[in-house]
N, C-alpha and C. Protein backbone atom coordinates (compact mmCIF):
# COMPACT_ATOMS: atom_id res chain seq x y z
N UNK A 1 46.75 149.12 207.14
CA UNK A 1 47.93 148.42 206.71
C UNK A 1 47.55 147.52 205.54
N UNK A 2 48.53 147.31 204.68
CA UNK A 2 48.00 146.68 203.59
C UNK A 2 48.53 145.23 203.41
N UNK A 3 47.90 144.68 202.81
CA UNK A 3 48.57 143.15 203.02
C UNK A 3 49.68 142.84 202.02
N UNK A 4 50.46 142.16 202.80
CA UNK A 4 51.46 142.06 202.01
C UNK A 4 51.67 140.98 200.48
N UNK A 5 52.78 141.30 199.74
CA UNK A 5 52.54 140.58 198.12
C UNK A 5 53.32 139.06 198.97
N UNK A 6 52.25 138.19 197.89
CA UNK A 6 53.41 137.20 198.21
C UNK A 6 54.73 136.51 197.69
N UNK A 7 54.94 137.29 196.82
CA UNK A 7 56.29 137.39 196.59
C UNK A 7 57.22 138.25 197.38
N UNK A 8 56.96 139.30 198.17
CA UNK A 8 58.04 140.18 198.78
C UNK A 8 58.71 139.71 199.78
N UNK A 9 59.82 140.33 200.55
CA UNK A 9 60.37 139.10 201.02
C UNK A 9 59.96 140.39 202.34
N UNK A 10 59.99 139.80 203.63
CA UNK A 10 60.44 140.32 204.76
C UNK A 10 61.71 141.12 205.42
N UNK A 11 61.58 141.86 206.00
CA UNK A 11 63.00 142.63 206.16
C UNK A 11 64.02 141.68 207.00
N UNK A 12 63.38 140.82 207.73
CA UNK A 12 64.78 140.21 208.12
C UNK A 12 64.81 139.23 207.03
N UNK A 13 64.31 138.83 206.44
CA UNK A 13 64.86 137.97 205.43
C UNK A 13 65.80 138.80 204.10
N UNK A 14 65.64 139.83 204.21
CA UNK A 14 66.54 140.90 203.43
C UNK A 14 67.44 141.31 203.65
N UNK A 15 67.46 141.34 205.27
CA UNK A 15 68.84 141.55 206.18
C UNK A 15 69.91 140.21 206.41
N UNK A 16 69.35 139.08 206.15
CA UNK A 16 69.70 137.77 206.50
C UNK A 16 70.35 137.21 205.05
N UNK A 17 70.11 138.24 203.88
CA UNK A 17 70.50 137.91 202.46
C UNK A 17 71.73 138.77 202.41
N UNK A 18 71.47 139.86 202.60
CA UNK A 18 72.64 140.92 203.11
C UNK A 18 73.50 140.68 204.06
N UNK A 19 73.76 140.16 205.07
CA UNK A 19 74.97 139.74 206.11
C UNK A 19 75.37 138.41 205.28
N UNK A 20 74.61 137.58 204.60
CA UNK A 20 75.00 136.43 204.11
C UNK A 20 75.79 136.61 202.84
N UNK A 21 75.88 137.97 201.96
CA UNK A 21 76.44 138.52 200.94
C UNK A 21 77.99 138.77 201.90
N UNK A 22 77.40 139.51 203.16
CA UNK A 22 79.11 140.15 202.93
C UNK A 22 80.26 139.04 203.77
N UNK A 23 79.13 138.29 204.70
CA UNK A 23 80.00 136.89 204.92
C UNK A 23 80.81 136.12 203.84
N UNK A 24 80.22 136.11 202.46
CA UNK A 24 80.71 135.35 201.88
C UNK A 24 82.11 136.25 201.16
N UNK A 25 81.92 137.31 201.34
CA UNK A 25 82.92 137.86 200.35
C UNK A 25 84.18 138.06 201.23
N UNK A 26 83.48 138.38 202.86
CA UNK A 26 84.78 137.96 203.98
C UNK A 26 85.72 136.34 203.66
N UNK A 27 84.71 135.91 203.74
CA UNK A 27 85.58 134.47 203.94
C UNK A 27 85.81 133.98 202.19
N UNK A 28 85.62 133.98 201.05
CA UNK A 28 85.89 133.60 200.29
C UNK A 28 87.47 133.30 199.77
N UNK A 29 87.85 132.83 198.99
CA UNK A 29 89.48 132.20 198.75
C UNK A 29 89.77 133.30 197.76
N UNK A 30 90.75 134.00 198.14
CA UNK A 30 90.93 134.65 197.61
C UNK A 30 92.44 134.41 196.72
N UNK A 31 92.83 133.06 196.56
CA UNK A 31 94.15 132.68 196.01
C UNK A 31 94.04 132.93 194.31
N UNK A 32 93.02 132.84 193.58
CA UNK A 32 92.50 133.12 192.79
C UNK A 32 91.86 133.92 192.36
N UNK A 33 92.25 135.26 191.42
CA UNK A 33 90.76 135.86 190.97
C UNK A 33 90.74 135.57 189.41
N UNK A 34 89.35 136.15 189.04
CA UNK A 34 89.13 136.67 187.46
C UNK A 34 89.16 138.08 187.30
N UNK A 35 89.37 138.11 186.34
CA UNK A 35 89.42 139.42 185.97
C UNK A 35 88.49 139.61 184.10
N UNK A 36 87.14 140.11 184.06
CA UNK A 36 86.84 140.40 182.68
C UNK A 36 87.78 141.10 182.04
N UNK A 37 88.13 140.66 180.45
CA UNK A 37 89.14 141.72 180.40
C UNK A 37 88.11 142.63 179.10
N UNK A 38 87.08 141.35 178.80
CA UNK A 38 86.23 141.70 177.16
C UNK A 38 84.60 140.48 177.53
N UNK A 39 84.17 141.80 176.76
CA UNK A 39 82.71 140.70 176.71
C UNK A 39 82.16 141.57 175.45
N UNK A 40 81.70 140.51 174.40
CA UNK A 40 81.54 140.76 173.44
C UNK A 40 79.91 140.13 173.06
N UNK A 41 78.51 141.10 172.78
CA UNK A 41 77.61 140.56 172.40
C UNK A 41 76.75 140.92 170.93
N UNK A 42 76.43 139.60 170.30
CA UNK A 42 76.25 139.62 169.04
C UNK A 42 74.83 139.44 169.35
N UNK A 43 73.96 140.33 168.54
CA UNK A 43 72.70 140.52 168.31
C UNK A 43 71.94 140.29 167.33
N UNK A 44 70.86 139.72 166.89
CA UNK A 44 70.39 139.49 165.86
C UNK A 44 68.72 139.30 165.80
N UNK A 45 68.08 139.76 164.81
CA UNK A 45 66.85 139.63 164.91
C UNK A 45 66.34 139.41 163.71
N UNK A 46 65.33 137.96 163.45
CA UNK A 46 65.00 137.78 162.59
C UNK A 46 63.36 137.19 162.45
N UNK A 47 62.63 137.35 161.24
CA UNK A 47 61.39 137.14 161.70
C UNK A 47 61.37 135.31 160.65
N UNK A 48 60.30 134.74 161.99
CA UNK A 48 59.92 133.36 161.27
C UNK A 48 58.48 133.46 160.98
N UNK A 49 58.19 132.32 161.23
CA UNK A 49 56.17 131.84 160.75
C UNK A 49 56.21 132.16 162.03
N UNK A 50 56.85 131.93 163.36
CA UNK A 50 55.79 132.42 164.69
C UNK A 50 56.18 133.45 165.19
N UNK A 51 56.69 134.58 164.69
CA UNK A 51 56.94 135.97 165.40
C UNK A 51 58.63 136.01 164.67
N UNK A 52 58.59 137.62 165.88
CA UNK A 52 60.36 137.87 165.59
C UNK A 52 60.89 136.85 166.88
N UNK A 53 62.58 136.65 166.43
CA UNK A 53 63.23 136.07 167.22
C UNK A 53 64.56 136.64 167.37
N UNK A 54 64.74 136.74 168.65
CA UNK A 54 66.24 137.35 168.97
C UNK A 54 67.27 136.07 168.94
N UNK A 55 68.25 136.49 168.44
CA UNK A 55 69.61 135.61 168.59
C UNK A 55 70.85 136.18 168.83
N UNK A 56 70.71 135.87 170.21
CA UNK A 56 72.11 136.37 170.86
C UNK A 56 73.50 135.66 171.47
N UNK A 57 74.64 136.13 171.16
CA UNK A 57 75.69 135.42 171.41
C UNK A 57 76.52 135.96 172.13
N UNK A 58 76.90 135.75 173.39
CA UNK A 58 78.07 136.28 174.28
C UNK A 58 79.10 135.82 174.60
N UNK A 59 80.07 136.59 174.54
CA UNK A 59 81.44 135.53 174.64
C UNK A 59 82.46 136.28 175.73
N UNK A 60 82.69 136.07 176.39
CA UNK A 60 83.51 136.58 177.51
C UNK A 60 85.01 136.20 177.61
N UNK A 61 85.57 137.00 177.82
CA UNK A 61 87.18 136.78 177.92
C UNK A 61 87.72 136.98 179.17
N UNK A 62 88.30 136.26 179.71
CA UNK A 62 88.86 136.43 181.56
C UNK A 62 90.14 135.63 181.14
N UNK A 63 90.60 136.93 182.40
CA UNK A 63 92.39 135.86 182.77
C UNK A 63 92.23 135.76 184.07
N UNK A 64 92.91 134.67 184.68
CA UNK A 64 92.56 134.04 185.77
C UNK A 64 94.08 134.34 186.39
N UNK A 65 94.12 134.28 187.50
CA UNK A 65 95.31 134.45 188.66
C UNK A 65 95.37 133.99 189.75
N UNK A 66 96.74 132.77 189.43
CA UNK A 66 96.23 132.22 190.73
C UNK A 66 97.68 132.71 191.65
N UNK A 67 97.31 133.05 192.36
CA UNK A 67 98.42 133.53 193.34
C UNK A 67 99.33 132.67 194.16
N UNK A 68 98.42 131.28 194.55
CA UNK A 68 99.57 130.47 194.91
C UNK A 68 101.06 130.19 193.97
N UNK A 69 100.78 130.24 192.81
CA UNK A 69 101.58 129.92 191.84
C UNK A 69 102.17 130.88 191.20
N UNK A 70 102.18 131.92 191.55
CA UNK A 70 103.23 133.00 191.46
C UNK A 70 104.10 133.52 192.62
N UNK A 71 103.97 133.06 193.66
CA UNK A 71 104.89 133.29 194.93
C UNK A 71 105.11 134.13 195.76
């Protein structure tokens, strides 16, 4: 058997991340959602005195819904 990394996680601690995922999506409020409607990313690469450098810009667009307030 080999020893384990110490970063890996244990299976019940994998199972205990997983029931805790779908708990939350049970009980969450659902009076509200988002919805992405656009995500837009700008890329760029340019070189300085200490290497290349990425420059990136993301911009996201959501409409929100809140359901109490539509009836």
């Amino acid at each position: 058997m080999t020893k384990p990394d110490k970063n890996s996680k244990s299976i019940a601690r994998s199972l205990g991340e997983f029931v805790g995922h779908l708990w939350f999506s049970v009980t969450r409020d659902v009076t509200s959602e988002k919805h992405e409607v656009r995500r837009t990313i700008e890329e760029e690469e340019r070189d300085t005195s200490v290497g290349k450098v990425t420059l990136r810009r993301t911009t996201i667009d959501e409409v929100e819904i809140d359901r109490e307030r539509l009836g």
